[in-house]
PDB file of N, CA and C in Angstrom:
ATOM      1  N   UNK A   1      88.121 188.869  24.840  1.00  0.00           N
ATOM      2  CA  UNK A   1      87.228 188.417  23.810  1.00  0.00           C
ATOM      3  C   UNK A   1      87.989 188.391  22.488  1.00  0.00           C
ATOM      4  N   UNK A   2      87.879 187.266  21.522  1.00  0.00           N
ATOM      5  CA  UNK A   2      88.976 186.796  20.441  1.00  0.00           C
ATOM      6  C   UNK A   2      88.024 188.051  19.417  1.00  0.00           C
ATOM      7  N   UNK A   3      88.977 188.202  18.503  1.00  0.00           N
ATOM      8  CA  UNK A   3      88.818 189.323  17.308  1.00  0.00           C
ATOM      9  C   UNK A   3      87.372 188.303  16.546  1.00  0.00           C
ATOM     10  N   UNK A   4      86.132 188.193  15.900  1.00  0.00           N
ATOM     11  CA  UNK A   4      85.436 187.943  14.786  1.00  0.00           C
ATOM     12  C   UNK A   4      85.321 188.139  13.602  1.00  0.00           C
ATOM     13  N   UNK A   5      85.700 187.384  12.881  1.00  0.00           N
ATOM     14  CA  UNK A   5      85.622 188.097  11.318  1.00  0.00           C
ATOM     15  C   UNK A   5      84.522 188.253  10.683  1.00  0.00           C
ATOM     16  N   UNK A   6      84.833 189.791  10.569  1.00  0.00           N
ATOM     17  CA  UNK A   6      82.786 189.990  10.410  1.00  0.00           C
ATOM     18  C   UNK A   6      82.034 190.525  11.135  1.00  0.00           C
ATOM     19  N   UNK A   7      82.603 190.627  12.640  1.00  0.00           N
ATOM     20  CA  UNK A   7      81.807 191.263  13.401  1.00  0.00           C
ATOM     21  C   UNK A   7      82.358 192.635  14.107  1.00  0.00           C
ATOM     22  N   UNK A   8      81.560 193.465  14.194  1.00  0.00           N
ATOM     23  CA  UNK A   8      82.336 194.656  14.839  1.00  0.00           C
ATOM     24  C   UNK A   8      82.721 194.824  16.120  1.00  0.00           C
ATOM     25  N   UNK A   9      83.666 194.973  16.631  1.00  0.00           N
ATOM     26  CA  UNK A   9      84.348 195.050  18.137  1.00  0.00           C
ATOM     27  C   UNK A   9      83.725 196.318  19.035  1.00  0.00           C
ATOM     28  N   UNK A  10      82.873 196.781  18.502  1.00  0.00           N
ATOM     29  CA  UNK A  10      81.828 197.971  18.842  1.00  0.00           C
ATOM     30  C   UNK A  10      80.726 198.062  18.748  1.00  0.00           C
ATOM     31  N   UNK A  11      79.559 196.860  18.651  1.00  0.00           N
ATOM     32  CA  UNK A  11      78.668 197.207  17.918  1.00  0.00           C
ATOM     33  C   UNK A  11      77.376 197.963  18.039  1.00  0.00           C
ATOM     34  N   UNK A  12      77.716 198.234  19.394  1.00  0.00           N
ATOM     35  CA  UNK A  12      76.764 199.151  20.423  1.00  0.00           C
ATOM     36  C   UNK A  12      77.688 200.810  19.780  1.00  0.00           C
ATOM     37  N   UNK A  13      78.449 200.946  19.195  1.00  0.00           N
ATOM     38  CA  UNK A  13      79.193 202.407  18.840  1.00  0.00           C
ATOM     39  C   UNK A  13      79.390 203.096  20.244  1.00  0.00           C
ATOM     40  N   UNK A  14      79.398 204.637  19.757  1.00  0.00           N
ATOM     41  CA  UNK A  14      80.033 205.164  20.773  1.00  0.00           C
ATOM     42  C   UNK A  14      79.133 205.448  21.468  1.00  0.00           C
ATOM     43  N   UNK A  15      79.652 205.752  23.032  1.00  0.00           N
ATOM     44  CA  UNK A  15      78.745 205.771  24.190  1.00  0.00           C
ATOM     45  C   UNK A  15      77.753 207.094  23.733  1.00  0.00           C
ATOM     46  N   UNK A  16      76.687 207.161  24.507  1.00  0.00           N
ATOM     47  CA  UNK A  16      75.962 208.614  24.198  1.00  0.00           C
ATOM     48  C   UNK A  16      76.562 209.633  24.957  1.00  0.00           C
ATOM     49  N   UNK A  17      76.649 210.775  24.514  1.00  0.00           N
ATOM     50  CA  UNK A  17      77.210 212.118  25.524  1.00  0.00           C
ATOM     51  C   UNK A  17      78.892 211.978  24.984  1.00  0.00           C
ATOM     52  N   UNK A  18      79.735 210.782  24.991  1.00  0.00           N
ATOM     53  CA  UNK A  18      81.117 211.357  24.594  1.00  0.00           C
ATOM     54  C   UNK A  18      81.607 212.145  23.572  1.00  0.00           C
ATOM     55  N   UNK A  19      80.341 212.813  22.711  1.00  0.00           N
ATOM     56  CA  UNK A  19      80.943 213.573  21.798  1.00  0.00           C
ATOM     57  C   UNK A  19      82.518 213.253  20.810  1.00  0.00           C
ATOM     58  N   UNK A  20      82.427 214.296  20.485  1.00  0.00           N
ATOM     59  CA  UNK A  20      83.682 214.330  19.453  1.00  0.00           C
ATOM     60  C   UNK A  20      84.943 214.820  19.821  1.00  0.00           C
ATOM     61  N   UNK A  21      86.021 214.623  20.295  1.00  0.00           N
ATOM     62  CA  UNK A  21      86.838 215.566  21.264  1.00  0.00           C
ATOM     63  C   UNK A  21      87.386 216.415  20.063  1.00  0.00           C
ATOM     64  N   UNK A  22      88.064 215.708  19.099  1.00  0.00           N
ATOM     65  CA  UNK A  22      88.747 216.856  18.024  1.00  0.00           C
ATOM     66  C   UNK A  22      87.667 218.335  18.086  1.00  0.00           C
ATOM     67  N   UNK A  23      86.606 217.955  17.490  1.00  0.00           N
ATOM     68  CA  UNK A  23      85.638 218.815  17.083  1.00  0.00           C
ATOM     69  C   UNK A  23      85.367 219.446  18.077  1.00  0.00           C
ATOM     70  N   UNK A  24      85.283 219.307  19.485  1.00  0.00           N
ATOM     71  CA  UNK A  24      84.903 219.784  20.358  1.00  0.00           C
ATOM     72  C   UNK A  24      86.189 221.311  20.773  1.00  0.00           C
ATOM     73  N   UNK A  25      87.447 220.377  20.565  1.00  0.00           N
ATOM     74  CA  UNK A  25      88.567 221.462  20.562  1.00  0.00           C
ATOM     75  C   UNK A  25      88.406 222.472  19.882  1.00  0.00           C
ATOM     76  N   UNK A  26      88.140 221.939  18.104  1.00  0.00           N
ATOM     77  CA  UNK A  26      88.519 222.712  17.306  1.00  0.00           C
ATOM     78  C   UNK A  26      87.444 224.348  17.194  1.00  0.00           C
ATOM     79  N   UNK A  27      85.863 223.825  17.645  1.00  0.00           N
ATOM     80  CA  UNK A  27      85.002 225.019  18.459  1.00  0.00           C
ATOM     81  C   UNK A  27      85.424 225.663  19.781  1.00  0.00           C
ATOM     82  N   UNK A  28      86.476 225.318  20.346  1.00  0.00           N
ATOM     83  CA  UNK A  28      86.786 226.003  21.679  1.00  0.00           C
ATOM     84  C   UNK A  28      87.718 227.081  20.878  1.00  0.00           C
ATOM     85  N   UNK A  29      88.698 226.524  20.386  1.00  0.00           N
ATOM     86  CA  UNK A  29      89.747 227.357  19.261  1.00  0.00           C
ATOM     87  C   UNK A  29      89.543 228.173  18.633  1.00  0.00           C
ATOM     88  N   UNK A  30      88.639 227.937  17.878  1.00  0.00           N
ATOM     89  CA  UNK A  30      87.619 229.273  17.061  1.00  0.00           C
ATOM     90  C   UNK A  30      86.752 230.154  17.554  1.00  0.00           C
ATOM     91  N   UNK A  31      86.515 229.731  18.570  1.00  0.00           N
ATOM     92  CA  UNK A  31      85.825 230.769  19.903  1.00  0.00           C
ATOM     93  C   UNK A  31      86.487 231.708  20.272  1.00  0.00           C
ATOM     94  N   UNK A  32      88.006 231.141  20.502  1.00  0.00           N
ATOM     95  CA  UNK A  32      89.179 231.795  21.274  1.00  0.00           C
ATOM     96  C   UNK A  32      89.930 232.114  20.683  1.00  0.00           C
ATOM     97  N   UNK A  33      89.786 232.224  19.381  1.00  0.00           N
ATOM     98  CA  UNK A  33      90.537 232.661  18.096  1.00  0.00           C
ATOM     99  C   UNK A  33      91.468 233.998  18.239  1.00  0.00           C
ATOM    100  N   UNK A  34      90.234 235.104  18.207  1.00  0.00           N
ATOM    101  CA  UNK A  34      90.901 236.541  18.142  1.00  0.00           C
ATOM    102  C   UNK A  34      91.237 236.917  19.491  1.00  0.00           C
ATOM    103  N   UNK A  35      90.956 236.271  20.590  1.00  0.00           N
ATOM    104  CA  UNK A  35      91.808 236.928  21.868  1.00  0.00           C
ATOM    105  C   UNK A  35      93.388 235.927  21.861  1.00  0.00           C
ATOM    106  N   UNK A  36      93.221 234.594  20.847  1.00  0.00           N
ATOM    107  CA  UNK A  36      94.459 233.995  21.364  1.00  0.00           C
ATOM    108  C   UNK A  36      95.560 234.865  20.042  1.00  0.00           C
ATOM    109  N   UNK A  37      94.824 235.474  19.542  1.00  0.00           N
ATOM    110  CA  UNK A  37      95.632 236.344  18.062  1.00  0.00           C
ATOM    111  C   UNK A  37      96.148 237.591  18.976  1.00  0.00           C
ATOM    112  N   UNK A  38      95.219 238.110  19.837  1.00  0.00           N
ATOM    113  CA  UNK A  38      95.622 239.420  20.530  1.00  0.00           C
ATOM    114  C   UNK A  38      96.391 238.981  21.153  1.00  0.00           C
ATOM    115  N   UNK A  39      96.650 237.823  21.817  1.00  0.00           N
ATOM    116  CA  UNK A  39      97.718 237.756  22.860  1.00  0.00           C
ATOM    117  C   UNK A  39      98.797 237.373  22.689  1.00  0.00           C
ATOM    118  N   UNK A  40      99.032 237.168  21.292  1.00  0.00           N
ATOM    119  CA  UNK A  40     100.399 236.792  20.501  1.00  0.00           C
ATOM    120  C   UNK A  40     100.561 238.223  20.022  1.00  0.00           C
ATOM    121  N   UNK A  41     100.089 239.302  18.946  1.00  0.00           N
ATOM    122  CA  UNK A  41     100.066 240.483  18.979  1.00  0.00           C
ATOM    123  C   UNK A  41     100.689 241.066  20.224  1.00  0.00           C
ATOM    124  N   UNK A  42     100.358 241.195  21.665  1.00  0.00           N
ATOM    125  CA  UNK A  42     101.040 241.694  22.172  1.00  0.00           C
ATOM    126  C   UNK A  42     102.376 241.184  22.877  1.00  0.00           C
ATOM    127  N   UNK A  43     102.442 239.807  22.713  1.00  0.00           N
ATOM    128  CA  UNK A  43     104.000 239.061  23.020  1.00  0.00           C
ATOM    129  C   UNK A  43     104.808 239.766  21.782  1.00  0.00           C
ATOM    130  N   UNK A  44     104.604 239.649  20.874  1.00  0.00           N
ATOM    131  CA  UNK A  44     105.119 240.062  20.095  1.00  0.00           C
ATOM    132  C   UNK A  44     105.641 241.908  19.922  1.00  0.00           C
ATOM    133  N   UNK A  45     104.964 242.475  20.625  1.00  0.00           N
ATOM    134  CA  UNK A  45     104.850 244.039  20.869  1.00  0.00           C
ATOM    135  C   UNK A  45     105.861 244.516  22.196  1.00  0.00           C
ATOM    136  N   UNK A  46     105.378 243.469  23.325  1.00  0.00           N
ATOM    137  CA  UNK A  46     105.869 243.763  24.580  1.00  0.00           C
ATOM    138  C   UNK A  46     106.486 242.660  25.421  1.00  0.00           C
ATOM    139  N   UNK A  47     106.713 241.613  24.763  1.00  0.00           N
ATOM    140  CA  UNK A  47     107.161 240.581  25.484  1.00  0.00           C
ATOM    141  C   UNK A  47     108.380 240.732  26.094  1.00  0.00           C
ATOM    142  N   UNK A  48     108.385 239.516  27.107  1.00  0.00           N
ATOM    143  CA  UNK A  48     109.732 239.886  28.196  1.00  0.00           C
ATOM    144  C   UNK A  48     111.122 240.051  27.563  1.00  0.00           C
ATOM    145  N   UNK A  49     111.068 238.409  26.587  1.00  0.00           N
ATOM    146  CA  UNK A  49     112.176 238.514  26.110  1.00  0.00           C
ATOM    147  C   UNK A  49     112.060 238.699  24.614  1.00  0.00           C
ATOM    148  N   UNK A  50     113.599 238.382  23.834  1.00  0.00           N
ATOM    149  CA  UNK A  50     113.820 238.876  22.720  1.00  0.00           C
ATOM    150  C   UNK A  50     113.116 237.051  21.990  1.00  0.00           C
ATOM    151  N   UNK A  51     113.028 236.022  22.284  1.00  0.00           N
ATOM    152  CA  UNK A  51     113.007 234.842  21.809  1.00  0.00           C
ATOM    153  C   UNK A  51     111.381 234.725  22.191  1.00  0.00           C
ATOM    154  N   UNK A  52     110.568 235.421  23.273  1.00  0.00           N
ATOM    155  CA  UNK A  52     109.418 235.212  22.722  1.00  0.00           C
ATOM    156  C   UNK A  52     108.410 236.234  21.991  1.00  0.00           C
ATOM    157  N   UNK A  53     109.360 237.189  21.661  1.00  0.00           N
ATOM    158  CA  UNK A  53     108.606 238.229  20.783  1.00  0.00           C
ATOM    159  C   UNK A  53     108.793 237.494  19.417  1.00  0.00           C
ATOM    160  N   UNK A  54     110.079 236.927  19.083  1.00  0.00           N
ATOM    161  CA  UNK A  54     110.141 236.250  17.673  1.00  0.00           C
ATOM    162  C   UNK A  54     109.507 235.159  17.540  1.00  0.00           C
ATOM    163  N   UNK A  55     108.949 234.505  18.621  1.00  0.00           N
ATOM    164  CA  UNK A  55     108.447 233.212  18.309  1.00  0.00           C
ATOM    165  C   UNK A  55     106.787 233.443  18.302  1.00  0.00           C
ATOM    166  N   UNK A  56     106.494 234.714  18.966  1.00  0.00           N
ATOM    167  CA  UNK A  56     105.035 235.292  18.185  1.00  0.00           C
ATOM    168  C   UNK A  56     104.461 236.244  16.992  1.00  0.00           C
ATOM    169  N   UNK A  57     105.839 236.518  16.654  1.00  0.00           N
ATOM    170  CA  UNK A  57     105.867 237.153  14.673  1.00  0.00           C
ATOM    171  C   UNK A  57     105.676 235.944  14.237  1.00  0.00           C
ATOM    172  N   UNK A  58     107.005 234.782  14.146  1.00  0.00           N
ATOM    173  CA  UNK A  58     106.793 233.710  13.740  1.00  0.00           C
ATOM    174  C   UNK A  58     105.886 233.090  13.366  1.00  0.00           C
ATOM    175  N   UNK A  59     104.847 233.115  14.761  1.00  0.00           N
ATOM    176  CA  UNK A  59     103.217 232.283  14.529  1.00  0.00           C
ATOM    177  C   UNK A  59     102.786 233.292  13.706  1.00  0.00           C
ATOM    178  N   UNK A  60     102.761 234.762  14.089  1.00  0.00           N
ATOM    179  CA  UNK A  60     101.552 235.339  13.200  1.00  0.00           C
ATOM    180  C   UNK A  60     101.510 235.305  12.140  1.00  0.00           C
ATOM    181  N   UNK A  61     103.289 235.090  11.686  1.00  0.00           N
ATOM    182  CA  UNK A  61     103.277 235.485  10.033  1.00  0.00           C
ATOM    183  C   UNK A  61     103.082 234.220   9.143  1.00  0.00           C
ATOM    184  N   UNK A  62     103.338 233.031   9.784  1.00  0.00           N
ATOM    185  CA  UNK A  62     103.184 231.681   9.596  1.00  0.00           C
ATOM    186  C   UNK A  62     101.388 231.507   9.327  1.00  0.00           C
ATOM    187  N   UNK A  63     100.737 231.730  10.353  1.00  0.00           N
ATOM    188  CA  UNK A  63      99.117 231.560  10.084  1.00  0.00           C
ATOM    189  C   UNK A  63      98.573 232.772   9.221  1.00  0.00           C
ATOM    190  N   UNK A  64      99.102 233.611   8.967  1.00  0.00           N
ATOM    191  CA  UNK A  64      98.604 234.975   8.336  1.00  0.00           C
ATOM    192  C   UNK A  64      98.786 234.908   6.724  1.00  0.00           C
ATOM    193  N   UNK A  65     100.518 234.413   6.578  1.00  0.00           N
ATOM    194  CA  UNK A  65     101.036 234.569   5.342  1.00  0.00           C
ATOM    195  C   UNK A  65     100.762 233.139   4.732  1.00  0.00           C
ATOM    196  N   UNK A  66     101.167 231.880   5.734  1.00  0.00           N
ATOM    197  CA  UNK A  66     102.058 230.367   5.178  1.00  0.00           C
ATOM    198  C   UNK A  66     103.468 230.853   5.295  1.00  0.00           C
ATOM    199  N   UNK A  67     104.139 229.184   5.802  1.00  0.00           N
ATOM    200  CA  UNK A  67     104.880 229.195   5.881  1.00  0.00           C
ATOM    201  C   UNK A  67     106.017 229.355   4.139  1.00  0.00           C
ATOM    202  N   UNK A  68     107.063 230.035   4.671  1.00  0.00           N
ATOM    203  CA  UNK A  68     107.979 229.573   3.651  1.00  0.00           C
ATOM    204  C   UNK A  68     108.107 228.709   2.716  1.00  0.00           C
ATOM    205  N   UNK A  69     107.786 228.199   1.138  1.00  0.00           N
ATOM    206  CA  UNK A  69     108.455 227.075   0.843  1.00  0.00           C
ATOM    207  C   UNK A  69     109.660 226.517   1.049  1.00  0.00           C
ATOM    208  N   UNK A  70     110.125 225.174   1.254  1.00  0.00           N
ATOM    209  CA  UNK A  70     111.064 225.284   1.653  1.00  0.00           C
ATOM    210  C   UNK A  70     111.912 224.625   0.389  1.00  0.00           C
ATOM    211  N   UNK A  71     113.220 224.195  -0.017  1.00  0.00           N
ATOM    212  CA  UNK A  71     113.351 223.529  -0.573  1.00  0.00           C
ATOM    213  C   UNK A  71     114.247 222.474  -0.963  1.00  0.00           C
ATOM    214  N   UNK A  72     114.736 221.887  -1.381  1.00  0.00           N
ATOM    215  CA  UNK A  72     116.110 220.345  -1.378  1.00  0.00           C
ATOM    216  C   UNK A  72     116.590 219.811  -2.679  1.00  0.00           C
ATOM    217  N   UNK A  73     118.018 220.086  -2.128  1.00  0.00           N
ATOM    218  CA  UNK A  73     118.950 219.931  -4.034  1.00  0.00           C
ATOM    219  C   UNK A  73     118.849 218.796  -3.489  1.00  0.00           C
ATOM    220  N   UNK A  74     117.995 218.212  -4.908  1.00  0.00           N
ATOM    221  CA  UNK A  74     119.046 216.817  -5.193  1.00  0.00           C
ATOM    222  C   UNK A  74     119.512 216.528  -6.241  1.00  0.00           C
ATOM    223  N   UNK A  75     120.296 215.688  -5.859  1.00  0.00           N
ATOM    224  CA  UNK A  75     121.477 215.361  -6.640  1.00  0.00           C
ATOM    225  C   UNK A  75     121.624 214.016  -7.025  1.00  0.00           C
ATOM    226  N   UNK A  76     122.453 213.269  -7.912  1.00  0.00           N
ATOM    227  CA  UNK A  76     122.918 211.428  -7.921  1.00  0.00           C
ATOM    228  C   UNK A  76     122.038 211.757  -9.530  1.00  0.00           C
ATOM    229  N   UNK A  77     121.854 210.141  -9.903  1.00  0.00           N
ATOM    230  CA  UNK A  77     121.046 209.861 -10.873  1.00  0.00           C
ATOM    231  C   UNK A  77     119.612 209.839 -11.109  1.00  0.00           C
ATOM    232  N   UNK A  78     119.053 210.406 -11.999  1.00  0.00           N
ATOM    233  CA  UNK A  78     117.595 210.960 -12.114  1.00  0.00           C
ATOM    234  C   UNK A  78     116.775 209.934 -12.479  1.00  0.00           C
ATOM    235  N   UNK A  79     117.260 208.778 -13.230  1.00  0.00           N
ATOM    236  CA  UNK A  79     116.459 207.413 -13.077  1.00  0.00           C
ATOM    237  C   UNK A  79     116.481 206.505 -12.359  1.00  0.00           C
ATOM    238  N   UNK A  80     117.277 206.829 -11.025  1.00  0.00           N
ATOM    239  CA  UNK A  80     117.004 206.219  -9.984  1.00  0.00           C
ATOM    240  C   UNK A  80     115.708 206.407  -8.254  1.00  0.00           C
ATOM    241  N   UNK A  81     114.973 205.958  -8.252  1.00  0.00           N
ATOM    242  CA  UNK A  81     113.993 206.202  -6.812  1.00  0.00           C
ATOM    243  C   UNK A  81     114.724 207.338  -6.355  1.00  0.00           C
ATOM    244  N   UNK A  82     113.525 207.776  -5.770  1.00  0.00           N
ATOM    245  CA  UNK A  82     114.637 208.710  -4.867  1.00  0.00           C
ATOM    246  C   UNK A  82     114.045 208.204  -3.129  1.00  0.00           C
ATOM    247  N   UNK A  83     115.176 207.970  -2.477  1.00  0.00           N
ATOM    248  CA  UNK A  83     114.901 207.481  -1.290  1.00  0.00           C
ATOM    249  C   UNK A  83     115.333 208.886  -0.247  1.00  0.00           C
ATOM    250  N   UNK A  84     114.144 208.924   0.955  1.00  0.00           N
ATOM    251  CA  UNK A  84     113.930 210.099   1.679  1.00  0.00           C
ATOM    252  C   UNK A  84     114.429 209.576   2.985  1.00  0.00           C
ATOM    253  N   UNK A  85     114.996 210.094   3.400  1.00  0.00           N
ATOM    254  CA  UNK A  85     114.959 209.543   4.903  1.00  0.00           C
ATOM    255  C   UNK A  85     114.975 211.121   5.725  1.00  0.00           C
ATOM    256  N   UNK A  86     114.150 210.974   6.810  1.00  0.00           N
ATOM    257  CA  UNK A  86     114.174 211.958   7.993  1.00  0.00           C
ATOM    258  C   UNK A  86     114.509 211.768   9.174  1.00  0.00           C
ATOM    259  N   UNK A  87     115.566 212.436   9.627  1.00  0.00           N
ATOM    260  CA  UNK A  87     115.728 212.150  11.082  1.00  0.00           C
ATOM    261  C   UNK A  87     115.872 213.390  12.024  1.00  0.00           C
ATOM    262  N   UNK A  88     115.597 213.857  12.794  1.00  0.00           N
ATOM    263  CA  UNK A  88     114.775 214.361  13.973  1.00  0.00           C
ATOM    264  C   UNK A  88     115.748 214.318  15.140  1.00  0.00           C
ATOM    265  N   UNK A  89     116.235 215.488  16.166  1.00  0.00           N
ATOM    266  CA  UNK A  89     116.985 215.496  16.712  1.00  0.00           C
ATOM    267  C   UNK A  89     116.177 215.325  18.283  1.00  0.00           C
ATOM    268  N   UNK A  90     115.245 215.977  18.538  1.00  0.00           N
ATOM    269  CA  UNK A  90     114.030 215.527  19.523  1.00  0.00           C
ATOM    270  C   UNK A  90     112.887 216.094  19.374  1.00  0.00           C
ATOM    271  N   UNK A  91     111.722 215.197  19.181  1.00  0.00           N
ATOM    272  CA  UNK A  91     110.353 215.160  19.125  1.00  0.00           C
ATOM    273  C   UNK A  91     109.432 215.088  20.286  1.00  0.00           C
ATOM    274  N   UNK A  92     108.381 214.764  19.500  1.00  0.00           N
ATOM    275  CA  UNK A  92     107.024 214.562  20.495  1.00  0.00           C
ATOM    276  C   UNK A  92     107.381 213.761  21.049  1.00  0.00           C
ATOM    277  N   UNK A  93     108.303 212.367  20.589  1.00  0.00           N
ATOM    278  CA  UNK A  93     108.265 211.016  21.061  1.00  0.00           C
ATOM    279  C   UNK A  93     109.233 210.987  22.200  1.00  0.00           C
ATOM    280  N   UNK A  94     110.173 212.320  22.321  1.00  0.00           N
ATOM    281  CA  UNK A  94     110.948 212.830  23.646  1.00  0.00           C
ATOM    282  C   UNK A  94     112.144 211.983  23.054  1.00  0.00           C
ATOM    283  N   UNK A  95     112.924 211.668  21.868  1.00  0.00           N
ATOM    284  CA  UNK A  95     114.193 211.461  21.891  1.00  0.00           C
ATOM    285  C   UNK A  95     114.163 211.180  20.426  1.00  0.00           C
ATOM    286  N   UNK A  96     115.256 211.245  19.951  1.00  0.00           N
ATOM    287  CA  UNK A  96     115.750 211.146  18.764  1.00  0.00           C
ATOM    288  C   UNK A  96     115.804 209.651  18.015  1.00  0.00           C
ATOM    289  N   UNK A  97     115.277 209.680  16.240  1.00  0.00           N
ATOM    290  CA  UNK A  97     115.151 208.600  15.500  1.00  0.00           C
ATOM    291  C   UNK A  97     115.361 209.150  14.177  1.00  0.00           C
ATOM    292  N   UNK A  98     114.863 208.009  13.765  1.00  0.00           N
ATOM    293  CA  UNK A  98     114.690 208.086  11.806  1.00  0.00           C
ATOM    294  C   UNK A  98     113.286 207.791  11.981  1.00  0.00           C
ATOM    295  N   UNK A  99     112.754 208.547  10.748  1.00  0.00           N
ATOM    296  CA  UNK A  99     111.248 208.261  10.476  1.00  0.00           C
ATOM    297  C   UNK A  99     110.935 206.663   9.469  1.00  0.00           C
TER     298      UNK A  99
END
């Protein structure tokens, strides 16, 4: 069916019953809040290894405190743009780019 200008490609909206999935997560999460806090608490206490006891300080102190600011010299001429580029060694997207 060709695109309408003007008309909505939905206009019946969303089905009944599919709910909200974000929202639906984000109440499962907050449900499961303080046992998923206890169970980083004790990775962090008793975990097997040495890399996942640090990687559950990490979270705690990260959601507890905030993270670190972080920060970036720059340098060159100050009336010029400043152009950003990011690149990423492997991501979500499963391999390496520029943003």
């Amino acid at each position: 069916m060709p695109f309408i200008k003007g008309q909505s490609g939905n206009p019946k909206g969303r089905k009944p019953g599919t709910g909200r999935p974000i929202k639906d997560i984000q109440v499962l999460a907050r449900e499961h809040a303080a046992l998923c806090i206890d169970s980083l608490r004790k990775i962090a206490e008793d975990g097997d290894t040495d890399a996942a006891k640090v990687a559950a300080i990490k979270l705690l102190l990260a959601y507890g405190y905030g993270q670190p600011p972080e920060s970036v010299k720059v340098s060159g001429d100050s009336e010029a743009p400043l152009q950003v580029n990011i690149k990423w060694e492997n991501d979500w997207r499963g391999g390496a780019g520029e943003a």
